[in-house]
C-alpha atoms as a PDB file:
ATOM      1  CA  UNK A   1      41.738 131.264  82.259  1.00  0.00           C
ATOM      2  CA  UNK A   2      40.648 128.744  84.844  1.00  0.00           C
ATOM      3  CA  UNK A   3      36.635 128.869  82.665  1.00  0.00           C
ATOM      4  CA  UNK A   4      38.754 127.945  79.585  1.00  0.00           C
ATOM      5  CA  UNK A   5      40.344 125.051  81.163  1.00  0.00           C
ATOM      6  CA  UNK A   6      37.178 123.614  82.248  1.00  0.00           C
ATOM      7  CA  UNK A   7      35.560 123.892  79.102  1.00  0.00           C
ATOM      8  CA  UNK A   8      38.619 122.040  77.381  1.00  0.00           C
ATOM      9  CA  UNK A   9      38.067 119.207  80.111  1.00  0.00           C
ATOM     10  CA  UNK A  10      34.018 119.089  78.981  1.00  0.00           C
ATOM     11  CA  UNK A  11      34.952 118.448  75.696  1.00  0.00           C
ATOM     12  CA  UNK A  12      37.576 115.528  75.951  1.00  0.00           C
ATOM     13  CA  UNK A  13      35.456 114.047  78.393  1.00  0.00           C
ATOM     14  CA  UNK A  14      32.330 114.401  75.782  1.00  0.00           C
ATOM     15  CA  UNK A  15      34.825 112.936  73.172  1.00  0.00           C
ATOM     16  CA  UNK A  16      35.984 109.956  75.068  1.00  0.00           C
ATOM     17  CA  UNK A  17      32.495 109.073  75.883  1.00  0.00           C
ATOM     18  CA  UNK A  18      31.454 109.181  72.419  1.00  0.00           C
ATOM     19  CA  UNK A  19      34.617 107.373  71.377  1.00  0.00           C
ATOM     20  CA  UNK A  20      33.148 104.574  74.295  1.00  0.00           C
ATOM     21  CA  UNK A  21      29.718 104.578  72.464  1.00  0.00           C
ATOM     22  CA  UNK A  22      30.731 104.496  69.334  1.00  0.00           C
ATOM     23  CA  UNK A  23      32.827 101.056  70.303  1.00  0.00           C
ATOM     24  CA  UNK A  24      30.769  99.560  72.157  1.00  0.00           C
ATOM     25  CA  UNK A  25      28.221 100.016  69.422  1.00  0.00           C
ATOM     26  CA  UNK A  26      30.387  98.294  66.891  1.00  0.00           C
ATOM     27  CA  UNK A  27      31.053  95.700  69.700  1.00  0.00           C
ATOM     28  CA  UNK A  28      27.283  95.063  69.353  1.00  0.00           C
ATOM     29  CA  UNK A  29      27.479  95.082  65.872  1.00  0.00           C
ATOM     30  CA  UNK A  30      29.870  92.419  65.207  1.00  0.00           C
ATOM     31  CA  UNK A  31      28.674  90.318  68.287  1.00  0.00           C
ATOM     32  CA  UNK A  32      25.592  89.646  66.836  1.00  0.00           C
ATOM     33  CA  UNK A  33      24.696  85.865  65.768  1.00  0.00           C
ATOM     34  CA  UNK A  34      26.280  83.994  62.383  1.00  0.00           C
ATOM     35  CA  UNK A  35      23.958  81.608  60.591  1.00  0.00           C
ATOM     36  CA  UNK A  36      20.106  81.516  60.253  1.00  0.00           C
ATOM     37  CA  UNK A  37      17.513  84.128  60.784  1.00  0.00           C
ATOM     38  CA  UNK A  38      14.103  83.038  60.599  1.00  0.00           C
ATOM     39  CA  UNK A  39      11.056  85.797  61.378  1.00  0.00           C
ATOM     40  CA  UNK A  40       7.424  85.796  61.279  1.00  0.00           C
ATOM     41  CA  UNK A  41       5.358  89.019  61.144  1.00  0.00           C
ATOM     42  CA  UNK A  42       2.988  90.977  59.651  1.00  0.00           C
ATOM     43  CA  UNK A  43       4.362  90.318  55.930  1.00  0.00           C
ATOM     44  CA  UNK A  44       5.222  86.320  56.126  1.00  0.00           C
ATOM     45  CA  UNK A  45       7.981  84.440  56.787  1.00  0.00           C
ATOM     46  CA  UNK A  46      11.161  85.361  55.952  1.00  0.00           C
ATOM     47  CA  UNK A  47      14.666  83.269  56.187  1.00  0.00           C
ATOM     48  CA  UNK A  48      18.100  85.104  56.033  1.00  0.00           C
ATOM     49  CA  UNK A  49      21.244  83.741  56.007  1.00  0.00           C
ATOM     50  CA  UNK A  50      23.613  85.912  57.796  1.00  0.00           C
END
């Protein structure tokens, strides 16, 4: 019994981990800069507006 306890405990602690990552991933997501994008590289210039 106790084995089956601990392996319930693994997996809600792998779930609220992912649950973290997957938030603070969106966090990033939405955090990211409004307005203009310029880059230069390899194939030109390019201008988005975001």
């Amino acid at each position: 019994m106790p084995g089956n306890r601990n392996i319930l405990y693994l997996i809600i602690g792998m779930l609220v981990v992912a649950v973290g990552v997957l938030g603070y991933n969106l966090y990033q997501a939405k955090k990211q800069p409004e307005g203009l994008q310029i880059n230069v590289g390899p194939g030109g210039l390019t201008i988005q507006n975001k």
